[in-house]
Protein backbone atom coordinates (compact mmCIF):
# COMPACT_ATOMS: atom_id res chain seq x y z
CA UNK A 1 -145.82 -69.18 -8.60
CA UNK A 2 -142.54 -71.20 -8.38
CA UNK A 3 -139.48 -69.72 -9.91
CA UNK A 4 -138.53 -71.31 -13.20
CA UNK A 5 -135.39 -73.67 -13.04
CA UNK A 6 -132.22 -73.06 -14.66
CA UNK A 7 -131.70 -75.19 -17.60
CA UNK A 8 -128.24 -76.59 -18.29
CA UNK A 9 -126.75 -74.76 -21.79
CA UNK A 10 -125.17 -78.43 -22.76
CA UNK A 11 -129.03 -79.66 -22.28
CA UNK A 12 -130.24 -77.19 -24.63
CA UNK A 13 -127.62 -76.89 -26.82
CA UNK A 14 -128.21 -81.02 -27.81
CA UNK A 15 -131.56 -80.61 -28.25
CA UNK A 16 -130.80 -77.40 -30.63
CA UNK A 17 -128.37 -79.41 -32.50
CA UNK A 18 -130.28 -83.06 -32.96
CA UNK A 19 -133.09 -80.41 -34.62
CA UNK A 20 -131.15 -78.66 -37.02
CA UNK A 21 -129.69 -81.87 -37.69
CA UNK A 22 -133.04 -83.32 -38.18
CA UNK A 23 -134.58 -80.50 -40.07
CA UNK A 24 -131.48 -80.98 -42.64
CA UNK A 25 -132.18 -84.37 -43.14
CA UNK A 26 -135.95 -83.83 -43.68
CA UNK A 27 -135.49 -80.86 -45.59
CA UNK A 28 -133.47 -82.85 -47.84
CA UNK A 29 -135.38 -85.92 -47.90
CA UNK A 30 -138.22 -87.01 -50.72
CA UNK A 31 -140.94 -87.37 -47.98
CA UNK A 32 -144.56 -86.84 -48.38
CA UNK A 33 -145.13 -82.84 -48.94
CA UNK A 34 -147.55 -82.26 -46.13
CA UNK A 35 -145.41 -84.50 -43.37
CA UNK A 36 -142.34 -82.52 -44.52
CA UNK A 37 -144.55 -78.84 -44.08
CA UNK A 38 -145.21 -80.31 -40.64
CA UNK A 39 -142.31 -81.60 -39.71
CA UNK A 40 -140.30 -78.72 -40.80
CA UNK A 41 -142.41 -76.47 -38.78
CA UNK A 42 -142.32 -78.09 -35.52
CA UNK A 43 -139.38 -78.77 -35.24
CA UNK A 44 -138.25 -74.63 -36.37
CA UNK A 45 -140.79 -73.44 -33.70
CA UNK A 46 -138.72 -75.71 -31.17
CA UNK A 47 -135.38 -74.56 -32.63
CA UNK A 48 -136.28 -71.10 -32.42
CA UNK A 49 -137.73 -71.90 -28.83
CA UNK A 50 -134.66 -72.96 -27.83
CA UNK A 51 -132.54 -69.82 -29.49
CA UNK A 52 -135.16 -67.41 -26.96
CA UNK A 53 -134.75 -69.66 -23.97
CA UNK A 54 -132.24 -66.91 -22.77
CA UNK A 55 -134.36 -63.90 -23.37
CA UNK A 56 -137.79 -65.83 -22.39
CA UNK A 57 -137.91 -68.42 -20.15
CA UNK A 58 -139.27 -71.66 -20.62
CA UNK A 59 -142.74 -70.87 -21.84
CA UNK A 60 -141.76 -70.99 -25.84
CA UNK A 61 -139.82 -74.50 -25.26
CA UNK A 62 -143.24 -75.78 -23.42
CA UNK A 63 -145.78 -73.78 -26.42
CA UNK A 64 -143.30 -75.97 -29.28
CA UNK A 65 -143.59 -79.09 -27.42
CA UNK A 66 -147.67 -78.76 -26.37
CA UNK A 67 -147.94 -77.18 -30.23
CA UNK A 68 -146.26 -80.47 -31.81
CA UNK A 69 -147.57 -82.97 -29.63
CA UNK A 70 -151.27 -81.70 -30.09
CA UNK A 71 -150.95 -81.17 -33.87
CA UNK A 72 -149.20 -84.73 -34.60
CA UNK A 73 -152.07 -86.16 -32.23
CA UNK A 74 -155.00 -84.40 -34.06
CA UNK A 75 -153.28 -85.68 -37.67
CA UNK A 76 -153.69 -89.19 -37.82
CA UNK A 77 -152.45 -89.19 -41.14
CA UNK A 78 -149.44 -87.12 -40.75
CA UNK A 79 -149.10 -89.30 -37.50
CA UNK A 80 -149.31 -92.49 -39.87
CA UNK A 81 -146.70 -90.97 -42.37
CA UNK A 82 -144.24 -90.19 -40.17
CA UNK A 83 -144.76 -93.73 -38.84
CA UNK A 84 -143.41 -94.86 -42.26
CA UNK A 85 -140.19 -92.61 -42.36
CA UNK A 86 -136.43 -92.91 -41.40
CA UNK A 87 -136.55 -89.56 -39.19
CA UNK A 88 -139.62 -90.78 -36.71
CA UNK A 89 -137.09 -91.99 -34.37
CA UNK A 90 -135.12 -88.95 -34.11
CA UNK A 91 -138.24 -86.74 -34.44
CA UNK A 92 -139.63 -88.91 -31.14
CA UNK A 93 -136.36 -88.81 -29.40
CA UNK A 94 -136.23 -85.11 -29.74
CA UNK A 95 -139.56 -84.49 -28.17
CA UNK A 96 -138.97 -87.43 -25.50
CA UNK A 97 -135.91 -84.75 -24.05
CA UNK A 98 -137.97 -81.56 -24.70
CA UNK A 99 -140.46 -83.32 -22.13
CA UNK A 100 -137.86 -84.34 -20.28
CA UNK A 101 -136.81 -81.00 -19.55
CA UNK A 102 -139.76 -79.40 -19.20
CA UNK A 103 -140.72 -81.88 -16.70
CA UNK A 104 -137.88 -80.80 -14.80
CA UNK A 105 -137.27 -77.21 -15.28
CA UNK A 106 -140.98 -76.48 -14.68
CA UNK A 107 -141.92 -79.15 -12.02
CA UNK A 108 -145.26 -78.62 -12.64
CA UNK A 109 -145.75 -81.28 -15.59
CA UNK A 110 -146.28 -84.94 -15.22
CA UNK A 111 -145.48 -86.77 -17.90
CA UNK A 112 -148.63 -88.71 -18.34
CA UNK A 113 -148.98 -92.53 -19.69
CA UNK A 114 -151.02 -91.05 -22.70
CA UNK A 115 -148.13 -88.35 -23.44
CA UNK A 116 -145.45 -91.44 -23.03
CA UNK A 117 -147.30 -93.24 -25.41
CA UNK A 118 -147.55 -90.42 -27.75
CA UNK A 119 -144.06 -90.08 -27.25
CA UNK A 120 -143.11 -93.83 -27.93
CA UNK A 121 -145.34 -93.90 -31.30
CA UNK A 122 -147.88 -96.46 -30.18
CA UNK A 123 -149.61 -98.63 -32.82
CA UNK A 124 -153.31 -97.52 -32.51
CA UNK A 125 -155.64 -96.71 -35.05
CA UNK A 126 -156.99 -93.14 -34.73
CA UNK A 127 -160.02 -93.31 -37.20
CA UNK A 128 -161.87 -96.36 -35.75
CA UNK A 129 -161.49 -95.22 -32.32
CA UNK A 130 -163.26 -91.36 -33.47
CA UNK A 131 -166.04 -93.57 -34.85
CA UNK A 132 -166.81 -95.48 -31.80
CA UNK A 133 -169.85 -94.23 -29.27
CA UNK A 134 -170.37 -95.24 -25.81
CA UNK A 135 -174.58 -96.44 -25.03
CA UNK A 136 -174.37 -93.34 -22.98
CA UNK A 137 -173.31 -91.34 -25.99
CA UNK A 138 -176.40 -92.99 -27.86
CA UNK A 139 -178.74 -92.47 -24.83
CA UNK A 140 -177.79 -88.59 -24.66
CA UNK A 141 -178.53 -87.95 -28.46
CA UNK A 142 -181.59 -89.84 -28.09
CA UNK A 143 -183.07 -87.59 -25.66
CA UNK A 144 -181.90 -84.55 -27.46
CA UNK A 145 -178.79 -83.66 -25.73
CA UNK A 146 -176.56 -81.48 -27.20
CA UNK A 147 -173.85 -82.54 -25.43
CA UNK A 148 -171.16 -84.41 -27.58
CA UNK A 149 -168.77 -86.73 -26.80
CA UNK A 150 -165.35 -87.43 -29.18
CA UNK A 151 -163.25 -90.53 -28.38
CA UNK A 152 -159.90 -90.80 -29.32
């Protein structure tokens, strides 16, 4: 195991201060109810994160980030929403540095093409693409596999 890099407290302390800015302005806003639940809870679990990076390491920064990221990609209609608000680009930006520092204080991550495009709010849509079946997929169920395939 590789010893965990020492983040810079100017790093940290912007990405601690773009979310409590953030979470003001969403807290505040007239967004949809569940996007703001969401929102407001991702973006606390990375605040509070940050506020333990001193007693614990980098593991709660990377469990916020992997926690958002997989809960906005398994939403496609929160993902949608927050498509639709003023805060997506600070909400993306945010999560863009938490990678970004992950990727560095850990050295271990690669920042995928999938997570960039996560990260970048692509233009795909989520429910045709869970719909869709390969002929193998087909095939398989034919023959009474119980193997099961999900695209997204």
């Amino acid at each position: 195991m590789q010893p965990e890099l020492i983040l810079k407290k100017d790093e940290i302390e912007k990405i601690k201060n773009d979310a409590e800015e953030l979470l003001h302005e969403i807290i505040s806003s007239n967004i949809d109810k569940d996007l703001k639940q969401c929102l407001v809870d991702h973006i606390e679990e990375i605040k509070n994160a940050i506020e333990e990076y001193e007693l614990e390491g980098i593991v709660p920064l990377r469990k916020a980030f992997e926690s958002t990221v997989g809960s906005i990609s398994i939403q496609p209609k929160i993902y949608q929403k927050l498509k639709n608000t003023k805060h997506k680009e600070k909400f993306w930006t945010i999560l863009a540095h938490v990678a970004l520092i992950l990727s560095i204080a850990v050295g271990t991550i690669q920042i995928g093409k999938d997570t960039i495009a996560l990260l970048t709010a692509p233009e795909t849509n989520v429910e045709e693409s869970q719909h869709k079946e390969t002929k193998q997929d087909v095939k398989d169920k034919s023959k009474g596999s119980k193997d099961i395939t999900i695209q997204v």
